[in-house]
PDB file of N, CA and C in Angstrom:
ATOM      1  N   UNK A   1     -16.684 -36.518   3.546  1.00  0.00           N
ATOM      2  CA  UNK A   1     -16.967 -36.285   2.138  1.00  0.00           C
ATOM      3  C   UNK A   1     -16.957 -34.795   1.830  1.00  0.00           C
ATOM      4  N   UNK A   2     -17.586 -33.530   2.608  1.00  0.00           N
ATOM      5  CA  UNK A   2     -17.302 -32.472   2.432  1.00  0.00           C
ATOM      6  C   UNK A   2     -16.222 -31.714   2.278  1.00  0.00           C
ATOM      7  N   UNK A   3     -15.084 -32.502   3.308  1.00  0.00           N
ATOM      8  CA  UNK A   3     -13.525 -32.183   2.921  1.00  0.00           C
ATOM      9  C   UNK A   3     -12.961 -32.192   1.089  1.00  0.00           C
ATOM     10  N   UNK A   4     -13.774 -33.659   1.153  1.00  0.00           N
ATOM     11  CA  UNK A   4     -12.922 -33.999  -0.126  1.00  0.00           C
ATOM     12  C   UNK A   4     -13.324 -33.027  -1.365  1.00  0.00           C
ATOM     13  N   UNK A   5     -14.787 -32.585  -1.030  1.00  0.00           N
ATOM     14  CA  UNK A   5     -15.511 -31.846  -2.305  1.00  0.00           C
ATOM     15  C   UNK A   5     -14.892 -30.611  -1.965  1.00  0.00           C
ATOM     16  N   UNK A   6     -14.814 -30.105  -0.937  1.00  0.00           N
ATOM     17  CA  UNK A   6     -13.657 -28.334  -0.604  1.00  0.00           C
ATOM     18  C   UNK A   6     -12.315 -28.561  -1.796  1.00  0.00           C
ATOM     19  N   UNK A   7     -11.432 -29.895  -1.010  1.00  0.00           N
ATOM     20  CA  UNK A   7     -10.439 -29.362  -1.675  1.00  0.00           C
ATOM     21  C   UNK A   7     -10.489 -29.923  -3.211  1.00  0.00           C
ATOM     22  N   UNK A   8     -11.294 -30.554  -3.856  1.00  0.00           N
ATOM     23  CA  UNK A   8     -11.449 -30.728  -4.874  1.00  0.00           C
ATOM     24  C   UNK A   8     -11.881 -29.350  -5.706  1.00  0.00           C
ATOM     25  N   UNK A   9     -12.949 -28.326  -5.234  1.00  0.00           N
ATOM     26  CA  UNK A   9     -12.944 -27.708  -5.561  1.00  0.00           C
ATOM     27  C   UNK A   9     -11.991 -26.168  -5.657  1.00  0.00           C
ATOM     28  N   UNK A  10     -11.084 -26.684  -4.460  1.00  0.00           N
ATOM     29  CA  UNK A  10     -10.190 -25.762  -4.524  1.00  0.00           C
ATOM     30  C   UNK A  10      -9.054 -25.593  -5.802  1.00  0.00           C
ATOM     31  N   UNK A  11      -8.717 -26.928  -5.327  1.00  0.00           N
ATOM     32  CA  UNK A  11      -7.927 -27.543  -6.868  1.00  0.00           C
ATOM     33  C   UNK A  11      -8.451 -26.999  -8.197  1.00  0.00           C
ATOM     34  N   UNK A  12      -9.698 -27.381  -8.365  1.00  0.00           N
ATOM     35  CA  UNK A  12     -10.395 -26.681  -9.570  1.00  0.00           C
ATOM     36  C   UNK A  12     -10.075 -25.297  -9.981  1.00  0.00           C
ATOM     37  N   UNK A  13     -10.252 -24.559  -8.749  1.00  0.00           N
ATOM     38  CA  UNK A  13     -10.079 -22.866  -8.707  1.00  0.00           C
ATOM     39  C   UNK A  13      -8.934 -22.349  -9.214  1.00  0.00           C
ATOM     40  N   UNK A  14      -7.711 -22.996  -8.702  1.00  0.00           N
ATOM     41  CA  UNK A  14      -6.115 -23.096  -8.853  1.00  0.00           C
ATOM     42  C   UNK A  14      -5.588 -23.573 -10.319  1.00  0.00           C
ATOM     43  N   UNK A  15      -6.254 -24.748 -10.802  1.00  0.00           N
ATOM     44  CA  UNK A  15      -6.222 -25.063 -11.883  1.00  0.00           C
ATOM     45  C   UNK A  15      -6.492 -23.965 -13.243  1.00  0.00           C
ATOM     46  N   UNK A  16      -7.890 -23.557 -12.820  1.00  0.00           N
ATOM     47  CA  UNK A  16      -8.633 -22.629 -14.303  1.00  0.00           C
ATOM     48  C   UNK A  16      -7.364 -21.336 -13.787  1.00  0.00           C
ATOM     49  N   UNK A  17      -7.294 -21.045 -12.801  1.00  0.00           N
ATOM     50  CA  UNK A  17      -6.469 -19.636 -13.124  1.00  0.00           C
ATOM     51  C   UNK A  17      -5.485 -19.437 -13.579  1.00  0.00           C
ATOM     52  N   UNK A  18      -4.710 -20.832 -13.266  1.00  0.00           N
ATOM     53  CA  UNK A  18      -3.180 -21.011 -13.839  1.00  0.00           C
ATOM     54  C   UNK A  18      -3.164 -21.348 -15.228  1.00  0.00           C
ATOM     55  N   UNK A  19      -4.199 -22.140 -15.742  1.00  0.00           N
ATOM     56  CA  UNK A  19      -4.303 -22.024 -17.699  1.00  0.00           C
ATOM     57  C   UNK A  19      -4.754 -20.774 -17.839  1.00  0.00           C
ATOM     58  N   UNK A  20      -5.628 -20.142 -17.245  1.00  0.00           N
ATOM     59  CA  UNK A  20      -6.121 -18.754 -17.938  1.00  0.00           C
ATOM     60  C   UNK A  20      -5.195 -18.085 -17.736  1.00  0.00           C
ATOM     61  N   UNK A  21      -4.213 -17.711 -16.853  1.00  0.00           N
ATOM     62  CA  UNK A  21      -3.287 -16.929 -17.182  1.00  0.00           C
ATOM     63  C   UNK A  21      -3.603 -15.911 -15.382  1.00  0.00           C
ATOM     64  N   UNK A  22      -5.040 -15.893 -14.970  1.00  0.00           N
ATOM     65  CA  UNK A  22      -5.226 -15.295 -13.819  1.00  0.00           C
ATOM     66  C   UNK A  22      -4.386 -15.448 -12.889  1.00  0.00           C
ATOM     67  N   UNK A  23      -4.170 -14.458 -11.831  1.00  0.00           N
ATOM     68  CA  UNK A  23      -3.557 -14.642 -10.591  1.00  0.00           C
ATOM     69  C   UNK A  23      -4.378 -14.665  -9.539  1.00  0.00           C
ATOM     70  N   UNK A  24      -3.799 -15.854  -8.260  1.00  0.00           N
ATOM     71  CA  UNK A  24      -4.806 -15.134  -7.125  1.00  0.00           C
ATOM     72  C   UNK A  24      -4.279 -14.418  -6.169  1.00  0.00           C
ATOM     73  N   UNK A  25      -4.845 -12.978  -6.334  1.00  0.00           N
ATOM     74  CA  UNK A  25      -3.615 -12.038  -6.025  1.00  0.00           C
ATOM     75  C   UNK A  25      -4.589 -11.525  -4.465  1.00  0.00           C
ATOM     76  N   UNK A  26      -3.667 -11.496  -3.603  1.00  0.00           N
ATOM     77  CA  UNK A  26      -4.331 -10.926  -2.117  1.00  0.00           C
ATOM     78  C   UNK A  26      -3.597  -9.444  -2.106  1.00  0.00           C
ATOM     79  N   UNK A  27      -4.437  -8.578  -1.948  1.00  0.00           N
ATOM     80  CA  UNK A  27      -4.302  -7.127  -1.794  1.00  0.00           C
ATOM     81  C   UNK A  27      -4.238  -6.807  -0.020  1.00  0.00           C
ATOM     82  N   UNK A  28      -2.627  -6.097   0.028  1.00  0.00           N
ATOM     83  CA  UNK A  28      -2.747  -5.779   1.624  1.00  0.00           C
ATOM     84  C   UNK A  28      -2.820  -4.093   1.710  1.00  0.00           C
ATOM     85  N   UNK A  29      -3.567  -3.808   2.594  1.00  0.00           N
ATOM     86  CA  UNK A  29      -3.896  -1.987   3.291  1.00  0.00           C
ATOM     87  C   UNK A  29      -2.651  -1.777   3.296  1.00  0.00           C
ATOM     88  N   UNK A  30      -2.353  -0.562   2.946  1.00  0.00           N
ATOM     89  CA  UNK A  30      -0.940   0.234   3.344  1.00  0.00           C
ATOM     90  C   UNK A  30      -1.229   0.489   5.009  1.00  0.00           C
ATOM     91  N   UNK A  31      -2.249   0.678   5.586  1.00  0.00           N
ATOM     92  CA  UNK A  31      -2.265   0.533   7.574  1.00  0.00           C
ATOM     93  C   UNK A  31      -3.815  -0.197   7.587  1.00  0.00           C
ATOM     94  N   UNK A  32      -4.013  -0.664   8.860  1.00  0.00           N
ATOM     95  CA  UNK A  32      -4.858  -1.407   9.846  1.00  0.00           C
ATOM     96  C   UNK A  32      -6.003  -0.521   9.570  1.00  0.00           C
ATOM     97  N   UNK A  33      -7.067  -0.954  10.148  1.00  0.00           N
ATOM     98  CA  UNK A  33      -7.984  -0.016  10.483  1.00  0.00           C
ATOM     99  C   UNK A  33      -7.800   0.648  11.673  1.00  0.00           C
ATOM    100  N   UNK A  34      -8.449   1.744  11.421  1.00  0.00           N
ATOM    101  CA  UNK A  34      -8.328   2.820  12.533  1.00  0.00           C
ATOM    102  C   UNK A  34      -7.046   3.630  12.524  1.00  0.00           C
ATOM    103  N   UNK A  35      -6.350   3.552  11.513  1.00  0.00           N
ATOM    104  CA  UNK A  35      -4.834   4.502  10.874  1.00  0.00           C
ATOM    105  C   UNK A  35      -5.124   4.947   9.686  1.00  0.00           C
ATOM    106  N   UNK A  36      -4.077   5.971   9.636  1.00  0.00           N
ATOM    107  CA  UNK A  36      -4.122   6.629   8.266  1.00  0.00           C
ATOM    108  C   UNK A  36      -2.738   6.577   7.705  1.00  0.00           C
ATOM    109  N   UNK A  37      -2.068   6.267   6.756  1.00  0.00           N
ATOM    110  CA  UNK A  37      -0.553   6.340   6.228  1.00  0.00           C
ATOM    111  C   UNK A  37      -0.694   8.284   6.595  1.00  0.00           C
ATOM    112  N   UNK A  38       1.168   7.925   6.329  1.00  0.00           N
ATOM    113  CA  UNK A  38       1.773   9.050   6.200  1.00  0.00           C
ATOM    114  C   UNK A  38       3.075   8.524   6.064  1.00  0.00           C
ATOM    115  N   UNK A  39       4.168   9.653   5.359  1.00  0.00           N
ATOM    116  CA  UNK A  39       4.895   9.904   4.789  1.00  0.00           C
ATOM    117  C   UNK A  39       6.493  10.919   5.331  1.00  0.00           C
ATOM    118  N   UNK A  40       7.430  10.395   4.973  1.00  0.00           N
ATOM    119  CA  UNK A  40       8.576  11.286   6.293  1.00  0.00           C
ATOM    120  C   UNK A  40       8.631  12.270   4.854  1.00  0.00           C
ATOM    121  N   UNK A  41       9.112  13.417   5.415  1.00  0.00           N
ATOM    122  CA  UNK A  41       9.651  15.089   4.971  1.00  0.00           C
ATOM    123  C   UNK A  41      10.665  14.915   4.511  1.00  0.00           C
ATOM    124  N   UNK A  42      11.604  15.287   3.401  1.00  0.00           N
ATOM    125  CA  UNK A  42      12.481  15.165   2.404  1.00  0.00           C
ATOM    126  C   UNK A  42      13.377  13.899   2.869  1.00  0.00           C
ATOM    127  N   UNK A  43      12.653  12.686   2.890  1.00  0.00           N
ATOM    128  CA  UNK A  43      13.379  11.136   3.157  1.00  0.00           C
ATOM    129  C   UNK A  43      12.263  10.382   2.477  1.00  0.00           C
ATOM    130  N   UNK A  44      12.656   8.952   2.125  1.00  0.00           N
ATOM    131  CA  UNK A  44      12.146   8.400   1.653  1.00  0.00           C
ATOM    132  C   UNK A  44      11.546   7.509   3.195  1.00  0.00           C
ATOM    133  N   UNK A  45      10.295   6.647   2.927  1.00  0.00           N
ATOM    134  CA  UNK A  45       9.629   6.221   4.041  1.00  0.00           C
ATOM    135  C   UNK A  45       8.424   6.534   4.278  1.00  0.00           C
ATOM    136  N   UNK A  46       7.522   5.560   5.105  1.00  0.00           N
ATOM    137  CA  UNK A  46       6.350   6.086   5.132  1.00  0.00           C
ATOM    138  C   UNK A  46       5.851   5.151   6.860  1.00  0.00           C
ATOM    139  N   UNK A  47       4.866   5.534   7.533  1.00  0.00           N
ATOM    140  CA  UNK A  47       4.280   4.964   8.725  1.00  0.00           C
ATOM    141  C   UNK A  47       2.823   5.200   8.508  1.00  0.00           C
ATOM    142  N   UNK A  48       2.361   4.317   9.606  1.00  0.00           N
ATOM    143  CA  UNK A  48       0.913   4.473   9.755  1.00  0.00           C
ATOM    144  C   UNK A  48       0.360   5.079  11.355  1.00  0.00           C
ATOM    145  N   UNK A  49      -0.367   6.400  11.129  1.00  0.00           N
ATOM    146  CA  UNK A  49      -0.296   7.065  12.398  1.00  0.00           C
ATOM    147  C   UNK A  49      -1.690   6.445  13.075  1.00  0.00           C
ATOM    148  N   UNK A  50      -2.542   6.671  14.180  1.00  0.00           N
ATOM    149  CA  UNK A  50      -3.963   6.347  14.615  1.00  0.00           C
ATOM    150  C   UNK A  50      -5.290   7.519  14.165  1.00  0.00           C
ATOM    151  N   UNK A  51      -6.213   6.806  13.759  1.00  0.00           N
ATOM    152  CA  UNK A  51      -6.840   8.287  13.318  1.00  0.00           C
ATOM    153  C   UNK A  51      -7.203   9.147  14.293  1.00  0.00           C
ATOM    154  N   UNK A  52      -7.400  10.396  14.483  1.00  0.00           N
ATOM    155  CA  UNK A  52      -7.368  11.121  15.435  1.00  0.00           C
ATOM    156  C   UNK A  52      -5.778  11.945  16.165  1.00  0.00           C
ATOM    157  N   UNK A  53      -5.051  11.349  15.183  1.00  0.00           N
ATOM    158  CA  UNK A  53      -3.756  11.915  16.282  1.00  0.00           C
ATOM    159  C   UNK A  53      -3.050  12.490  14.682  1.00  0.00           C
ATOM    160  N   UNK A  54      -2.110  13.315  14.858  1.00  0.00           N
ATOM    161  CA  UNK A  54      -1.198  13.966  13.542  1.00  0.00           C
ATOM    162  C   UNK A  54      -0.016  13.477  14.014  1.00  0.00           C
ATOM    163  N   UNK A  55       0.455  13.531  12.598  1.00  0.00           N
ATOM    164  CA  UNK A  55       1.737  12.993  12.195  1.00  0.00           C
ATOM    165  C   UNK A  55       2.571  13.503  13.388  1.00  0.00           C
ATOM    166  N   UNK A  56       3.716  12.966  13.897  1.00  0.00           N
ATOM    167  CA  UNK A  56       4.937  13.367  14.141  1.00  0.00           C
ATOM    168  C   UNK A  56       5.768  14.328  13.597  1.00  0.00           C
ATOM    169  N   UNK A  57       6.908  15.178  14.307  1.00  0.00           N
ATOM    170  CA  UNK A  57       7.645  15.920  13.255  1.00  0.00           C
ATOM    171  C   UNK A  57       8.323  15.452  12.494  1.00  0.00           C
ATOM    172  N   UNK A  58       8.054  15.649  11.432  1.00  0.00           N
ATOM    173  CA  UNK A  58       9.013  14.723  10.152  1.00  0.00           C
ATOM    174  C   UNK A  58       8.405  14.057   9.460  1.00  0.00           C
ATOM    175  N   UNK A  59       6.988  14.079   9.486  1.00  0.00           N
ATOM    176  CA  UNK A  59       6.161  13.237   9.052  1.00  0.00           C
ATOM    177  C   UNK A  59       4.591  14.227   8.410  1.00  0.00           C
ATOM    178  N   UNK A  60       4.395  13.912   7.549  1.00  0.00           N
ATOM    179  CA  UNK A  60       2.860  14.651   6.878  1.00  0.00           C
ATOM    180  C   UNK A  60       1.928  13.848   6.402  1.00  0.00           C
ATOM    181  N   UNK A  61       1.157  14.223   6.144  1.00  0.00           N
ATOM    182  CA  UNK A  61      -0.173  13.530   5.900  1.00  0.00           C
ATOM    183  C   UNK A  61       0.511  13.227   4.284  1.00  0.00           C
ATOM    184  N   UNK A  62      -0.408  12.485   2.851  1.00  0.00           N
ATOM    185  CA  UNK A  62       0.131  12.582   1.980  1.00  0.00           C
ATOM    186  C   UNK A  62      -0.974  13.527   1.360  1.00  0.00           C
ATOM    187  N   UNK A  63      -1.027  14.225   0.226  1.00  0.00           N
ATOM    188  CA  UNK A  63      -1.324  14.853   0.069  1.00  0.00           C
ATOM    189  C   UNK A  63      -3.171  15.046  -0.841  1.00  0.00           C
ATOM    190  N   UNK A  64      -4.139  15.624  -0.761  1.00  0.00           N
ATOM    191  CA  UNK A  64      -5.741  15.012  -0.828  1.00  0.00           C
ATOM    192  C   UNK A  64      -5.512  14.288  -2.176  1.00  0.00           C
ATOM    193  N   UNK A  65      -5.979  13.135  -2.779  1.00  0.00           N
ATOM    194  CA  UNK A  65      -6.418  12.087  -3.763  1.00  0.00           C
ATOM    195  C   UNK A  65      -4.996  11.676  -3.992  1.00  0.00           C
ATOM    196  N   UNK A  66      -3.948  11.665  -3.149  1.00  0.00           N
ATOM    197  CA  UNK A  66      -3.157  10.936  -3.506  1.00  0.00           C
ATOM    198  C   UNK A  66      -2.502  10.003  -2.506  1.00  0.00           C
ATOM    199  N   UNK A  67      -3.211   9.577  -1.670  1.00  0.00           N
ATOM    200  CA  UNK A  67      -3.029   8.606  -0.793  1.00  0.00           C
ATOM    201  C   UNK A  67      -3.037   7.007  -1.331  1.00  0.00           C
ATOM    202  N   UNK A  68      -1.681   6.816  -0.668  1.00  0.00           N
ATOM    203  CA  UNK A  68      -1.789   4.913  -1.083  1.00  0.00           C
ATOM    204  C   UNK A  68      -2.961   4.249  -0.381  1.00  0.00           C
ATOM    205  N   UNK A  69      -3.454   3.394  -0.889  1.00  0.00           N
ATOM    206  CA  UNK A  69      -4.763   2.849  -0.002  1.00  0.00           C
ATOM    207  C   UNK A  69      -4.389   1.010   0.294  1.00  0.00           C
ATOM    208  N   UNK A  70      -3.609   0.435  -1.122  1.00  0.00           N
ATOM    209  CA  UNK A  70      -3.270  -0.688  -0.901  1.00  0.00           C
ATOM    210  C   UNK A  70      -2.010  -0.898  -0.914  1.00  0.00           C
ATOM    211  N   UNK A  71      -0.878  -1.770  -0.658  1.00  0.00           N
ATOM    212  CA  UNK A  71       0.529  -2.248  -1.345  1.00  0.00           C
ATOM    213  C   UNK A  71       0.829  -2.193  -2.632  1.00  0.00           C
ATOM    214  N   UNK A  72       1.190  -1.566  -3.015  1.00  0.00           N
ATOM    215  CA  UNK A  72       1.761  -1.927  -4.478  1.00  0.00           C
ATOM    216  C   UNK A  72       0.377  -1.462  -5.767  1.00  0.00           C
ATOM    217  N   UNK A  73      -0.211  -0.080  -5.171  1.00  0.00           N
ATOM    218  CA  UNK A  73      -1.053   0.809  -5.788  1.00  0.00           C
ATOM    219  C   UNK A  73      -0.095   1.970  -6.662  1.00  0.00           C
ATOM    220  N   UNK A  74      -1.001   2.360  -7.381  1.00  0.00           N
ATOM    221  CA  UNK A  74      -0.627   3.609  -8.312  1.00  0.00           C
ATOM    222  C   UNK A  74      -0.008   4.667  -7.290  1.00  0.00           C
ATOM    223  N   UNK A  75       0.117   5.258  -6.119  1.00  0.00           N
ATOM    224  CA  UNK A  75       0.462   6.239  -5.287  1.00  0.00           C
ATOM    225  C   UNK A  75       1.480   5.097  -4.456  1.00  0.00           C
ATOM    226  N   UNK A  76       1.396   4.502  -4.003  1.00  0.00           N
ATOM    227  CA  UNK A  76       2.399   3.491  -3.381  1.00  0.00           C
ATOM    228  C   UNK A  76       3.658   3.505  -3.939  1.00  0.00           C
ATOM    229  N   UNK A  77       3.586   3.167  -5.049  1.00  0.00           N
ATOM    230  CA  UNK A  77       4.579   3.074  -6.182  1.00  0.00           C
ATOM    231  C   UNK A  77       5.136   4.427  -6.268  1.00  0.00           C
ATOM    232  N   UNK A  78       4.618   5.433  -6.565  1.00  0.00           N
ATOM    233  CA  UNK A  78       4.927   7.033  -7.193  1.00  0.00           C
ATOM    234  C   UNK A  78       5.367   7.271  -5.500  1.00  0.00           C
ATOM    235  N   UNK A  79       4.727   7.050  -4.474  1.00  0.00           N
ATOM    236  CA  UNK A  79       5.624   7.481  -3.534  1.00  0.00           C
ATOM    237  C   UNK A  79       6.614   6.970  -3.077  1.00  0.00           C
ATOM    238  N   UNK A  80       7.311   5.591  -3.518  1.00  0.00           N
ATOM    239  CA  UNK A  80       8.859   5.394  -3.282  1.00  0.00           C
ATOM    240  C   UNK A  80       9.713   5.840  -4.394  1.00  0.00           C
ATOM    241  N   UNK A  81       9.519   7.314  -5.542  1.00  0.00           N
ATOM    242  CA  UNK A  81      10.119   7.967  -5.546  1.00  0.00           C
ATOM    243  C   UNK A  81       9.960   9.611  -5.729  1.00  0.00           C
ATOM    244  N   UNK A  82       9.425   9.976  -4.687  1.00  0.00           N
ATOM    245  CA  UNK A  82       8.861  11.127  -4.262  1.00  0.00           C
ATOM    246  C   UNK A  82       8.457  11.049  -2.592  1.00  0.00           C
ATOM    247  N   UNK A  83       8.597  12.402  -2.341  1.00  0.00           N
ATOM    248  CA  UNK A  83       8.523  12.901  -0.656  1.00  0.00           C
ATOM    249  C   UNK A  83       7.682  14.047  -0.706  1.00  0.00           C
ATOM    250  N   UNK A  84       7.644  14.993   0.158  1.00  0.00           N
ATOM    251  CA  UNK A  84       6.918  16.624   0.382  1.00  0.00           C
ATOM    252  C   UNK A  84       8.510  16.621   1.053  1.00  0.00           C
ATOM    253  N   UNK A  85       8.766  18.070   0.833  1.00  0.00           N
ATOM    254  CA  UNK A  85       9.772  18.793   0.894  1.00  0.00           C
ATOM    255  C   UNK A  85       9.184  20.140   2.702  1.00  0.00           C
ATOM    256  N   UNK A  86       9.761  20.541   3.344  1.00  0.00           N
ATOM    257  CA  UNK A  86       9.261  21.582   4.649  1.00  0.00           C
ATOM    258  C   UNK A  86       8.522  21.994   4.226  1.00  0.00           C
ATOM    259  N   UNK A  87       8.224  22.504   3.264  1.00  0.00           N
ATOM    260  CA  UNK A  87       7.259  23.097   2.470  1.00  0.00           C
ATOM    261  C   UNK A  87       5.925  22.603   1.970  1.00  0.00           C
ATOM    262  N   UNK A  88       5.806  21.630   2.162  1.00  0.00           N
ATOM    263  CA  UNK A  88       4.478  20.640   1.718  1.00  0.00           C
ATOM    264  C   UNK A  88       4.610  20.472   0.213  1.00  0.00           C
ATOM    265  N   UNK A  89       5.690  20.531  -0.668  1.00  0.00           N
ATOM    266  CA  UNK A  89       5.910  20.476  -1.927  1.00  0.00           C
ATOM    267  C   UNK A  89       6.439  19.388  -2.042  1.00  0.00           C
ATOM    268  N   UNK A  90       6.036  18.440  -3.562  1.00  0.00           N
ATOM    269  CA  UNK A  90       6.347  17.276  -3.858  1.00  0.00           C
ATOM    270  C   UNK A  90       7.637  17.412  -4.627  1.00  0.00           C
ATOM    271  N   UNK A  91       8.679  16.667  -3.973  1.00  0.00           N
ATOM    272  CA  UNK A  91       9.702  16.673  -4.725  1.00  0.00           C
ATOM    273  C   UNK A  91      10.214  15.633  -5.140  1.00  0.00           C
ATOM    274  N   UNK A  92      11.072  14.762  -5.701  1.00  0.00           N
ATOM    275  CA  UNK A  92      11.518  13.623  -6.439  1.00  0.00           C
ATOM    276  C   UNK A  92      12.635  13.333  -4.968  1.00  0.00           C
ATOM    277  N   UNK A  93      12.942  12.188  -4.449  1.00  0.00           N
ATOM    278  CA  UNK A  93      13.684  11.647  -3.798  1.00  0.00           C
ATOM    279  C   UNK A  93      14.564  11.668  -4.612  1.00  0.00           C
ATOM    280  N   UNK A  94      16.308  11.748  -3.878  1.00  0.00           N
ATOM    281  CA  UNK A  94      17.364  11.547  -4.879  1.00  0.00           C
ATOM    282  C   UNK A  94      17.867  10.013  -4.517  1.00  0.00           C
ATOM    283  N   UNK A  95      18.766   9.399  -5.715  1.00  0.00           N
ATOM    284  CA  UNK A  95      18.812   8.068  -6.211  1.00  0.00           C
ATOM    285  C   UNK A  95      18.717   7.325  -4.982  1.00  0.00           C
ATOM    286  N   UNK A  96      18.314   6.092  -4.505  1.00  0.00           N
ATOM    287  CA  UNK A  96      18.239   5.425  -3.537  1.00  0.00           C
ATOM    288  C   UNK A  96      17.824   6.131  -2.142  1.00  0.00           C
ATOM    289  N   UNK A  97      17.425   6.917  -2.354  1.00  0.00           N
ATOM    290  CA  UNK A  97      16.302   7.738  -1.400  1.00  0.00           C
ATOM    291  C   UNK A  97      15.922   7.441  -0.098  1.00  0.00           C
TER     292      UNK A  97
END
């Protein structure tokens, strides 16, 4: 009987969101725990390094309050079209980047 009341109530859940218009939206980390993103040097791309260790050559930290934190965040987005340049300067990726 507890089965049946779960997915009954699941149903319920699925139901109200899809008339209201809600999504049930799952948010994924741009890295794991215990990483920090980072970002490749005038290329488009990004990895997740271990905390405690620095980027690779070719690779930088992103730059302070503008780190992606989830998938498909305000900086996530702005960084598939933008890089740091040798210089630690933000520059615009060119077309298909």
């Amino acid at each position: 009987m507890g089965r049946a009341l779960a997915g009954a109530v699941v149903a319920a859940a699925v139901a109200v969101a899809t008339l209201t218009g809600c999504s049930l939206r799952i948010e994924e980390a741009s890295c794991g725990g215990g990483e920090y993103p980072v970002l490749a040097v005038n290329s488009g791309g990004g990895d997740c390094v271990p905390d405690g260790e620095e980027p690779a050559q070719g690779w930088a930290r992103y730059p302070e309050g503008k780190v992606p934190e989830k998938v498909g965040d305000e900086w996530d987005i702005y960084w598939s079209t933008h890089t740091l340049d040798e210089n630690g300067e933000i520059i615009e990726l060119p077309e298909g980047g």
